[in-house]
PDB file of N, CA and C in Angstrom:
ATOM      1  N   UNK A   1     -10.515  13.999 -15.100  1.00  0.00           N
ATOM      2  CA  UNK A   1     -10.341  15.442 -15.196  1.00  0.00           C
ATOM      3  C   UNK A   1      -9.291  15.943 -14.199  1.00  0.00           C
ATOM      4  N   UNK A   2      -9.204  15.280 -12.763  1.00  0.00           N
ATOM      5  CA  UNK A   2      -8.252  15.874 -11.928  1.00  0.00           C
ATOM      6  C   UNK A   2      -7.034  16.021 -12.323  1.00  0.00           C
ATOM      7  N   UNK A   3      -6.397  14.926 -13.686  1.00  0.00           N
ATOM      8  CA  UNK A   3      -4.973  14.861 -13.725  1.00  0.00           C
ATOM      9  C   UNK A   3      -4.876  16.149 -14.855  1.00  0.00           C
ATOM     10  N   UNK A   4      -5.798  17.105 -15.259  1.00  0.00           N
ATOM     11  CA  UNK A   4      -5.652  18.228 -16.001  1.00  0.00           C
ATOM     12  C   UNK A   4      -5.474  19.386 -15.492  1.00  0.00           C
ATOM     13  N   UNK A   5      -6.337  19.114 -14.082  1.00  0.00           N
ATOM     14  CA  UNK A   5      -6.634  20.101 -13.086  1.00  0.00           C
ATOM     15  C   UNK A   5      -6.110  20.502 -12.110  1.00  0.00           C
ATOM     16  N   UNK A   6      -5.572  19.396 -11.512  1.00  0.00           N
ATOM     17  CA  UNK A   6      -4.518  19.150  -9.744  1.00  0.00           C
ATOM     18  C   UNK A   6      -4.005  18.202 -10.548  1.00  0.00           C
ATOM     19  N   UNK A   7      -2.724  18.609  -9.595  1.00  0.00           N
ATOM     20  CA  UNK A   7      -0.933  17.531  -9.930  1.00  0.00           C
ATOM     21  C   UNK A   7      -1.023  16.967  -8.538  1.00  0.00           C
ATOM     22  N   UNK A   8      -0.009  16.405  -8.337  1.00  0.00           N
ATOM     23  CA  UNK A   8       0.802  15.902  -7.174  1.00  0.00           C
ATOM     24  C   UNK A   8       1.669  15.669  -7.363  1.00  0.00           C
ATOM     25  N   UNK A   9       2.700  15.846  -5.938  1.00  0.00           N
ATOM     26  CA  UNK A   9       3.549  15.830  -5.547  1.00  0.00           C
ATOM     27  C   UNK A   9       4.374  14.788  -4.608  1.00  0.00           C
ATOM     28  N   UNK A  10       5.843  14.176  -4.909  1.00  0.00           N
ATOM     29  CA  UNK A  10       5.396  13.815  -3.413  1.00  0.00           C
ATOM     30  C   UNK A  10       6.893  14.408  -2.839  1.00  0.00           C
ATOM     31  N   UNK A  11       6.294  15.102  -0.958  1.00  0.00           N
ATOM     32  CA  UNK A  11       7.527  15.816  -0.912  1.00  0.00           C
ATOM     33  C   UNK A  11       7.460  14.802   0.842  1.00  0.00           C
ATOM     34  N   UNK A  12       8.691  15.748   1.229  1.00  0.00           N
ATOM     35  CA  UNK A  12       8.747  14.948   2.684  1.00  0.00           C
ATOM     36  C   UNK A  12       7.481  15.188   3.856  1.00  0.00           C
ATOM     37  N   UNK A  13       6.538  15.591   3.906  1.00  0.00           N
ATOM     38  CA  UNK A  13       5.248  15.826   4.360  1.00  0.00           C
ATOM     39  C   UNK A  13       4.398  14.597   4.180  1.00  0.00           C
ATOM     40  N   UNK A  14       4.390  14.284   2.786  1.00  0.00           N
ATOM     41  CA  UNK A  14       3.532  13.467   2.209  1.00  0.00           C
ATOM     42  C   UNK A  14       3.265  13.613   0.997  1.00  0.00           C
ATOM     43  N   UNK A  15       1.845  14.339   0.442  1.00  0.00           N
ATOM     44  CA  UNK A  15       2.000  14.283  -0.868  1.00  0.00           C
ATOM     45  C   UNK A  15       0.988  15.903  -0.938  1.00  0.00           C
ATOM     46  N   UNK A  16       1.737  16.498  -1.916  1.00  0.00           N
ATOM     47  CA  UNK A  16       1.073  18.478  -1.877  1.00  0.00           C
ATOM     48  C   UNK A  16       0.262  17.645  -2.978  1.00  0.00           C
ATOM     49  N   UNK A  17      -0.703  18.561  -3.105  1.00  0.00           N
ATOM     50  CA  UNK A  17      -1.597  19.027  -4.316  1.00  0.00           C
ATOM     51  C   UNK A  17      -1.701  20.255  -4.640  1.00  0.00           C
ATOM     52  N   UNK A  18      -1.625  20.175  -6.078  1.00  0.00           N
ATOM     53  CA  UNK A  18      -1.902  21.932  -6.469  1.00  0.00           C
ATOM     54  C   UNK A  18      -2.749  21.907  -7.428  1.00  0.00           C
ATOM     55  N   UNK A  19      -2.699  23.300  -8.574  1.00  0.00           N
ATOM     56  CA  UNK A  19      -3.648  23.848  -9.092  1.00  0.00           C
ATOM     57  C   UNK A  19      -2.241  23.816 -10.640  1.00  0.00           C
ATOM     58  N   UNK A  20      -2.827  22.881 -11.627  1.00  0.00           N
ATOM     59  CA  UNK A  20      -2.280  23.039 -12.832  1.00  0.00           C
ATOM     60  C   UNK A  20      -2.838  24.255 -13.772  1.00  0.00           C
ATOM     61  N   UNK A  21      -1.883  24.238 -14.451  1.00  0.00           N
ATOM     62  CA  UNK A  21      -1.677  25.533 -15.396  1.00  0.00           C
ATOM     63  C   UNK A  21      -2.743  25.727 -16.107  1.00  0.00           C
ATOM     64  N   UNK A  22      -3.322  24.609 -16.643  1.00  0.00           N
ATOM     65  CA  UNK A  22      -4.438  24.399 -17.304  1.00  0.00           C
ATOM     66  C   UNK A  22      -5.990  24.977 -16.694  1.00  0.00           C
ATOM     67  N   UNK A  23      -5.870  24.297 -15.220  1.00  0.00           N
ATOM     68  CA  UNK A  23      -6.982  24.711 -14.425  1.00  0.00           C
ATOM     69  C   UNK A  23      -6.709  25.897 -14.071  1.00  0.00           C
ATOM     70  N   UNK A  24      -5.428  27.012 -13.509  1.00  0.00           N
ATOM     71  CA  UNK A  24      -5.148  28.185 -13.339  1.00  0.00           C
ATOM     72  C   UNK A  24      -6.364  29.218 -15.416  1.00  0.00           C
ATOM     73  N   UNK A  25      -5.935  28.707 -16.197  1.00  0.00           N
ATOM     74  CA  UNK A  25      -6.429  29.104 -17.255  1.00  0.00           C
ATOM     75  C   UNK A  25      -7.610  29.504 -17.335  1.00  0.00           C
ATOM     76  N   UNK A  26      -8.262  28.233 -17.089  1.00  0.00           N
ATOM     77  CA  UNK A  26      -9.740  27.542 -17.176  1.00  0.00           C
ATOM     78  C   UNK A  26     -10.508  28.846 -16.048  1.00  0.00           C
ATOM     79  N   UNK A  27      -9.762  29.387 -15.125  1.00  0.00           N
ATOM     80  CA  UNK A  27     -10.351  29.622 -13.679  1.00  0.00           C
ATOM     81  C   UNK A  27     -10.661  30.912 -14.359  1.00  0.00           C
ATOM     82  N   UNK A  28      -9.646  31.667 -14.588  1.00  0.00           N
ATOM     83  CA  UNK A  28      -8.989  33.040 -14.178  1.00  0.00           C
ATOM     84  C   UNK A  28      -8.558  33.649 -12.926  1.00  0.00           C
ATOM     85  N   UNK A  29      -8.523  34.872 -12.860  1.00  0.00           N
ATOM     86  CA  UNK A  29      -8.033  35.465 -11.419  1.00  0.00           C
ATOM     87  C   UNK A  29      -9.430  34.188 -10.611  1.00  0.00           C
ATOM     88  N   UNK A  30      -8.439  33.663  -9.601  1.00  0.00           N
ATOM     89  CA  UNK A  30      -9.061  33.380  -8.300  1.00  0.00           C
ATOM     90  C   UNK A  30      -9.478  34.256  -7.391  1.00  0.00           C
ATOM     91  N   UNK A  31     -10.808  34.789  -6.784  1.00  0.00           N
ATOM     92  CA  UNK A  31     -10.876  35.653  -5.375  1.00  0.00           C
ATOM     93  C   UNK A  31     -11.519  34.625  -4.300  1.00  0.00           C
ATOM     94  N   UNK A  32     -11.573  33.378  -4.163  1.00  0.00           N
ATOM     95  CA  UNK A  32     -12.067  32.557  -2.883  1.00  0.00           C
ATOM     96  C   UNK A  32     -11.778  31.264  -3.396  1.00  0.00           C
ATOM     97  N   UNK A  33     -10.854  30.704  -2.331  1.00  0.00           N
ATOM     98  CA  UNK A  33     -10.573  29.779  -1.841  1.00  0.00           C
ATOM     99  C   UNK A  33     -11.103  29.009  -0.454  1.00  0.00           C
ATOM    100  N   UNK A  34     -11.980  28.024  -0.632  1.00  0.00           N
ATOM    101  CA  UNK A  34     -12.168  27.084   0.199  1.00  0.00           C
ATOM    102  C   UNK A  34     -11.383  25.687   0.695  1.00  0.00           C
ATOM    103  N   UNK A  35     -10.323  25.394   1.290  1.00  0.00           N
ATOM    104  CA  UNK A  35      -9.553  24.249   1.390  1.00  0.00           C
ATOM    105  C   UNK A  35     -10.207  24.000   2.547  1.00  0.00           C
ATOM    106  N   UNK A  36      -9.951  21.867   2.389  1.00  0.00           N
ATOM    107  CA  UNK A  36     -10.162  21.602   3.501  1.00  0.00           C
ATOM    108  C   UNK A  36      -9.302  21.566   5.014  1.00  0.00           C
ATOM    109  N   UNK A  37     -10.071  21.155   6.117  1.00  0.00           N
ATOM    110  CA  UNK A  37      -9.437  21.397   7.271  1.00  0.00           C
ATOM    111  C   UNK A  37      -8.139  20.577   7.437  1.00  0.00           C
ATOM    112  N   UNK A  38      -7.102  21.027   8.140  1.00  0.00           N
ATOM    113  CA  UNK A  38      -6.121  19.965   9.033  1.00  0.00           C
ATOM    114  C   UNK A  38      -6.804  19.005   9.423  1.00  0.00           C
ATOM    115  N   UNK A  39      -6.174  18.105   9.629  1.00  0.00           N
ATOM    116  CA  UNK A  39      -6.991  16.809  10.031  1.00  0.00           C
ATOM    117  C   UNK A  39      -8.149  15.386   9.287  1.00  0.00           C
ATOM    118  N   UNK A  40      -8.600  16.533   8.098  1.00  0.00           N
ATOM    119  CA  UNK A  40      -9.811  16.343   7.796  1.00  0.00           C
ATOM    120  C   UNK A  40      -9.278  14.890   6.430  1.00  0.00           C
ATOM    121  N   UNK A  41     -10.058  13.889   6.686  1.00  0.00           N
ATOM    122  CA  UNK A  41      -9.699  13.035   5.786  1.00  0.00           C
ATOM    123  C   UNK A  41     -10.335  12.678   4.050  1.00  0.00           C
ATOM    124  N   UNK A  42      -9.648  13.014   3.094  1.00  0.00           N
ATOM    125  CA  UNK A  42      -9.615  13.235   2.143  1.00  0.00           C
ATOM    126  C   UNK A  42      -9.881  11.675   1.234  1.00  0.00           C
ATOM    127  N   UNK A  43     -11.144  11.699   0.492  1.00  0.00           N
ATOM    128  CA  UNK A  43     -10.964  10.225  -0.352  1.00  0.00           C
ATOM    129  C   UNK A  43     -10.558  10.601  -1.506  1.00  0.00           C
ATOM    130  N   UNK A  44     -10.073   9.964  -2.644  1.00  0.00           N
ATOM    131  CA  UNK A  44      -9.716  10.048  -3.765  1.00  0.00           C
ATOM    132  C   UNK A  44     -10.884  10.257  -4.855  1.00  0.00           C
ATOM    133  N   UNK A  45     -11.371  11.243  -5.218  1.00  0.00           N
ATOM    134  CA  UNK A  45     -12.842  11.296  -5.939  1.00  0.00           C
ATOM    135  C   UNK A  45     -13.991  11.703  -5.691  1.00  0.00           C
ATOM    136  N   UNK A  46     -13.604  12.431  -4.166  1.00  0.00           N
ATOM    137  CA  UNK A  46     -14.485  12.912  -3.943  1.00  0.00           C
ATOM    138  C   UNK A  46     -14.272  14.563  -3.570  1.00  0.00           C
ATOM    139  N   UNK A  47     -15.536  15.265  -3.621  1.00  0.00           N
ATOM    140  CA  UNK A  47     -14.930  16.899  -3.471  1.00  0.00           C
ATOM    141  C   UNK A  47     -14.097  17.333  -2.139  1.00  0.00           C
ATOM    142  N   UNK A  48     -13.039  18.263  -2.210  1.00  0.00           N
ATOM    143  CA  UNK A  48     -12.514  18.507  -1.597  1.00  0.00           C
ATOM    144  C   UNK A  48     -11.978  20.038  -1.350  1.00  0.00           C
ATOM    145  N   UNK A  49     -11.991  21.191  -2.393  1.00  0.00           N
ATOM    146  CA  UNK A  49     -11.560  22.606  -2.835  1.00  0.00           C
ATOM    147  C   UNK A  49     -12.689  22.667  -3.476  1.00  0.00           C
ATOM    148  N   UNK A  50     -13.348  24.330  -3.254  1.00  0.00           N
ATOM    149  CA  UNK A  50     -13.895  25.022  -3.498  1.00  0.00           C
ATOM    150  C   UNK A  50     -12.539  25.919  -4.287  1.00  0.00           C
ATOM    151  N   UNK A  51     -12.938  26.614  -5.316  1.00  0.00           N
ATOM    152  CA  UNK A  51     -12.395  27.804  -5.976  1.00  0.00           C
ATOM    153  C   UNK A  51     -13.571  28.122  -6.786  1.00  0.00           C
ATOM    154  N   UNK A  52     -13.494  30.506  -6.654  1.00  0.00           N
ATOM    155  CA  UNK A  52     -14.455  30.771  -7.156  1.00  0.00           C
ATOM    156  C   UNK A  52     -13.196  31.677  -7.816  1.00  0.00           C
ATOM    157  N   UNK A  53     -13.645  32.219  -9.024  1.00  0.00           N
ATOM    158  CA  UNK A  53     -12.712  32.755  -9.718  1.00  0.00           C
ATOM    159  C   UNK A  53     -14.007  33.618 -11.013  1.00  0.00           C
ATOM    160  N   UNK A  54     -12.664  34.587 -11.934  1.00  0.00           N
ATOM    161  CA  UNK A  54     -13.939  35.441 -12.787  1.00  0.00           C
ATOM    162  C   UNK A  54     -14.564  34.867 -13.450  1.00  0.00           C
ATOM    163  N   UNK A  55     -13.978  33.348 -13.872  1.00  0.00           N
ATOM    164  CA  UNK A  55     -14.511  32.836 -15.398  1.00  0.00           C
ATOM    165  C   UNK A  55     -15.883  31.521 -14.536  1.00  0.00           C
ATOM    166  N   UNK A  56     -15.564  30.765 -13.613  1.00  0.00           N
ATOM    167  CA  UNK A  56     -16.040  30.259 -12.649  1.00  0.00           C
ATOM    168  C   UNK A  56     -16.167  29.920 -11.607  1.00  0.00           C
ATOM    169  N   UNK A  57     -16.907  29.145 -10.811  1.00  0.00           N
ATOM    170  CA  UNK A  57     -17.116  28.623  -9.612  1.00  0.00           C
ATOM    171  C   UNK A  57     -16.854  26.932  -9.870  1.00  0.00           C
ATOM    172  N   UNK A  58     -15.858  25.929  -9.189  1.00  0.00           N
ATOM    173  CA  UNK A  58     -15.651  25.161  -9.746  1.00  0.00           C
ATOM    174  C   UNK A  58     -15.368  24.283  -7.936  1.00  0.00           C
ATOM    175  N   UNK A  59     -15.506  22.883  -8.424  1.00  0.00           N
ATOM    176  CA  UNK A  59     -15.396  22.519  -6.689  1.00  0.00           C
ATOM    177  C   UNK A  59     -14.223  21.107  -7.346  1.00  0.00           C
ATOM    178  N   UNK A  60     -13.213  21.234  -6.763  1.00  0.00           N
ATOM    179  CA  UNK A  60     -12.618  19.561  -7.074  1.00  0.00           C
ATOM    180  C   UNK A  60     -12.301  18.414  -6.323  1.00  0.00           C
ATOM    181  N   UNK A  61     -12.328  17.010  -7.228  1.00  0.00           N
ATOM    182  CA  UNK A  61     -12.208  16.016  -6.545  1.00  0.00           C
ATOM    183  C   UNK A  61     -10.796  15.693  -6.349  1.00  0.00           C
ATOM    184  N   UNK A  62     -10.447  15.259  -5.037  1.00  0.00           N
ATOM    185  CA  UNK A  62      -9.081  15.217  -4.575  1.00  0.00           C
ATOM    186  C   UNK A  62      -8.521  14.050  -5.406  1.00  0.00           C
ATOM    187  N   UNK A  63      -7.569  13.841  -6.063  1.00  0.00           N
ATOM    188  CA  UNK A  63      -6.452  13.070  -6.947  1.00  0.00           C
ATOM    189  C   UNK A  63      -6.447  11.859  -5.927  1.00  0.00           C
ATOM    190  N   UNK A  64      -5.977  12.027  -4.503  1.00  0.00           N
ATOM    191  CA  UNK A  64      -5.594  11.124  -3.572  1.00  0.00           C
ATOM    192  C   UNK A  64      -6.328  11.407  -2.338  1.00  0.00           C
ATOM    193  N   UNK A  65      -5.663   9.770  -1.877  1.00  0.00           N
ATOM    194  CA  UNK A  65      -6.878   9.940  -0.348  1.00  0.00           C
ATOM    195  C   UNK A  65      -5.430   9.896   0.529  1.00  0.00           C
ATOM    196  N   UNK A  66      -6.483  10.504   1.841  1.00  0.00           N
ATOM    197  CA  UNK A  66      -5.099  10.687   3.198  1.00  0.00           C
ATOM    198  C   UNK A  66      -5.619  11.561   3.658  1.00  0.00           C
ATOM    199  N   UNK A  67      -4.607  11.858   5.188  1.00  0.00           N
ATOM    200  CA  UNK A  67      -5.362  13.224   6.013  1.00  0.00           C
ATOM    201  C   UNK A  67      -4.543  14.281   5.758  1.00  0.00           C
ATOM    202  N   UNK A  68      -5.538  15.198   5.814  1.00  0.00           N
ATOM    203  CA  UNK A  68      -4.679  16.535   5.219  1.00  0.00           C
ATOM    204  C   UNK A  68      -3.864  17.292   6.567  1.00  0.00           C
ATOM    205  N   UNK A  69      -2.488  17.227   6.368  1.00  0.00           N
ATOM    206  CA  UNK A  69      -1.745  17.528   7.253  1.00  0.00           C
ATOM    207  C   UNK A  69      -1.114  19.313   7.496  1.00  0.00           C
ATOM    208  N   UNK A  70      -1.590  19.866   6.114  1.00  0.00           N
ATOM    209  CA  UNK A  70      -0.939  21.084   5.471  1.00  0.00           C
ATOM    210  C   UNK A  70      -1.841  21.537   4.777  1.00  0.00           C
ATOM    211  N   UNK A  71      -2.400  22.911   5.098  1.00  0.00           N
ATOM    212  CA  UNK A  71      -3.258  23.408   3.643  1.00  0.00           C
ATOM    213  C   UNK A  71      -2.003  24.766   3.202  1.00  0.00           C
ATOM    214  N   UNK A  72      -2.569  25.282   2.160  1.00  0.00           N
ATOM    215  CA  UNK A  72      -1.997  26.978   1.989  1.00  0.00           C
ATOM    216  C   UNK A  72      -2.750  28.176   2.780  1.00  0.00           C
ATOM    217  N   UNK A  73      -2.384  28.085   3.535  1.00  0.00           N
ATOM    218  CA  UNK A  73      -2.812  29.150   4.592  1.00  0.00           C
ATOM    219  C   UNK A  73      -2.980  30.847   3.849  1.00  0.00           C
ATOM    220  N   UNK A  74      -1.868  30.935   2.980  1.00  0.00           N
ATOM    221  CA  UNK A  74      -1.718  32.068   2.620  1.00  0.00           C
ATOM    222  C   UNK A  74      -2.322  32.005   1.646  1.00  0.00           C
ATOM    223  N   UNK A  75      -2.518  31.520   0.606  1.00  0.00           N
ATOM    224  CA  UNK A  75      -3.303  31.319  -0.178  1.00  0.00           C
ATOM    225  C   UNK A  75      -4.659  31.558   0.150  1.00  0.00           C
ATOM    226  N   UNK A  76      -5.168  31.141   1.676  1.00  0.00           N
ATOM    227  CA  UNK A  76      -7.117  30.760   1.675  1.00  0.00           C
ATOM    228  C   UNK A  76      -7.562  32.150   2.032  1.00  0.00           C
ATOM    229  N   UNK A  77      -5.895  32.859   2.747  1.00  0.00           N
ATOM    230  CA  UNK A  77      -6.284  34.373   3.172  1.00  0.00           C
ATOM    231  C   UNK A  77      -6.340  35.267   1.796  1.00  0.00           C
ATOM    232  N   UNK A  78      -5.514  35.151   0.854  1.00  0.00           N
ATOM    233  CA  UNK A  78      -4.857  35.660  -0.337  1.00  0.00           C
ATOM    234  C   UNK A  78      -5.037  35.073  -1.640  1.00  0.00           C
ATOM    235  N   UNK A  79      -6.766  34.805  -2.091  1.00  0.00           N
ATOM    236  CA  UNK A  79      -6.304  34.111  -3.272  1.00  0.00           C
ATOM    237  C   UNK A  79      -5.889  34.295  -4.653  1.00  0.00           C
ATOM    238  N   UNK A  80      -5.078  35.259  -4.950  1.00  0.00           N
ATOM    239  CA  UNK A  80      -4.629  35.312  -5.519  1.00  0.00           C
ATOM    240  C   UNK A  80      -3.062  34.489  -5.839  1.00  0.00           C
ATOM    241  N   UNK A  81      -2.951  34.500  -4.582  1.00  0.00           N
ATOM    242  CA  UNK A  81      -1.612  33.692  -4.968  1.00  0.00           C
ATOM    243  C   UNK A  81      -2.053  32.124  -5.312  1.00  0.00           C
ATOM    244  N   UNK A  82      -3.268  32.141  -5.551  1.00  0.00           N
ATOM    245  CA  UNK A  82      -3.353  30.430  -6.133  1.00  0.00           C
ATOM    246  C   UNK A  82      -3.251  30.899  -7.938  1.00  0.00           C
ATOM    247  N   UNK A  83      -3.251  32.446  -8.339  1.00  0.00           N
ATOM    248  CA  UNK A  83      -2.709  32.542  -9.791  1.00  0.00           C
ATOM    249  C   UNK A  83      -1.416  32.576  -9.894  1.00  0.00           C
ATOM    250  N   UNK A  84      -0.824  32.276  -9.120  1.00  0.00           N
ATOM    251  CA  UNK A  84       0.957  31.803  -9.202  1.00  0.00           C
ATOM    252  C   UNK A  84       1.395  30.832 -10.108  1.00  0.00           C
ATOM    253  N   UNK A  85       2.126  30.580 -10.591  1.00  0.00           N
ATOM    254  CA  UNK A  85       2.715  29.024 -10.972  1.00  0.00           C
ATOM    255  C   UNK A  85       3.027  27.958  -9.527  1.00  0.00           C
ATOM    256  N   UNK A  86       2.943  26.823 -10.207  1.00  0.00           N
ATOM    257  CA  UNK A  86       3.045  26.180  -9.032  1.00  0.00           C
ATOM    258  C   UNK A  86       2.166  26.360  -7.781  1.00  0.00           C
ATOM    259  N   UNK A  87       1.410  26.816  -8.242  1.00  0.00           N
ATOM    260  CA  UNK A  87       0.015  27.271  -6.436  1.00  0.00           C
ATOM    261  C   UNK A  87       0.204  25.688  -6.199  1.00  0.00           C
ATOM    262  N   UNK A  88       0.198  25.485  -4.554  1.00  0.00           N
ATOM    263  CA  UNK A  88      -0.465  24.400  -3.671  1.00  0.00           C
ATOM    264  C   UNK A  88      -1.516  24.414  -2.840  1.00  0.00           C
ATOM    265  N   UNK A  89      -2.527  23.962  -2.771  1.00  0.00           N
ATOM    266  CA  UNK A  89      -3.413  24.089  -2.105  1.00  0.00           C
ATOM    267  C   UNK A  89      -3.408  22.751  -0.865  1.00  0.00           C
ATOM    268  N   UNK A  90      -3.015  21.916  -0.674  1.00  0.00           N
ATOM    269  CA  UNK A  90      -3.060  20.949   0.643  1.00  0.00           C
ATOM    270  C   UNK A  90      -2.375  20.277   0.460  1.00  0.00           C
ATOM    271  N   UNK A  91      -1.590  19.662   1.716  1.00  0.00           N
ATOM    272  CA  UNK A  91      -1.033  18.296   1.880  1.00  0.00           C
ATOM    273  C   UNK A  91      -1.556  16.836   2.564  1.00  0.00           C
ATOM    274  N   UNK A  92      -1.564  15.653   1.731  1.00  0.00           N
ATOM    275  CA  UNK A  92      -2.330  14.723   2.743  1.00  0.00           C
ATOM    276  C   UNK A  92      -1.267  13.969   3.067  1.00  0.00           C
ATOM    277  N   UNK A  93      -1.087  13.190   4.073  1.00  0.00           N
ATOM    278  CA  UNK A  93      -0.201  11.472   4.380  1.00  0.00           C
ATOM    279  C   UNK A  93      -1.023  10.244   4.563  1.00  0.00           C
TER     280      UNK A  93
END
């Protein structure tokens, strides 16, 4: 399900994750975002984002493992901007 839901990336950081078009759909307007911490080490399959949104409450399993070096800051204050195109929600290495 993640590869419907979260993409990846890989940029000079490491590797972003975001929120596909599909799962933006599925959600609707987002109002809470839960990302995990800096630092915090991420396995591949296991939960990692909280998003609560109008249509649901939905929690996902991270695509990849690594430590998360980068979340969307503006995003966890603002979630709306995870209804953007292209929303990112964390970076791991």
């Amino acid at each position: 399900m993640s590869e419907e839901t979260l993409w990846v990336k890989e940029v000079s950081e490491g590797k972003k994750v975001g929120l596909t078009s599909t799962a933006q759909d599925d959600l609707g307007s987002i109002t809470f975002a839960m990302l995990p911490k800096v630092g915090k080490e991420v396995i591949a399959g296991e939960p990692v984002v909280e998003l609560e949104a109008e249509k649901a409450v939905v929690e996902y399993d991270s695509p990849v493992s690594g430590v998360v070096v980068s979340i969307n800051e503006a995003a966890e204050k603002n979630p709306k901007l995870l209804d953007e195109k292209d929303a990112w929600l964390y970076i791991v290495k």
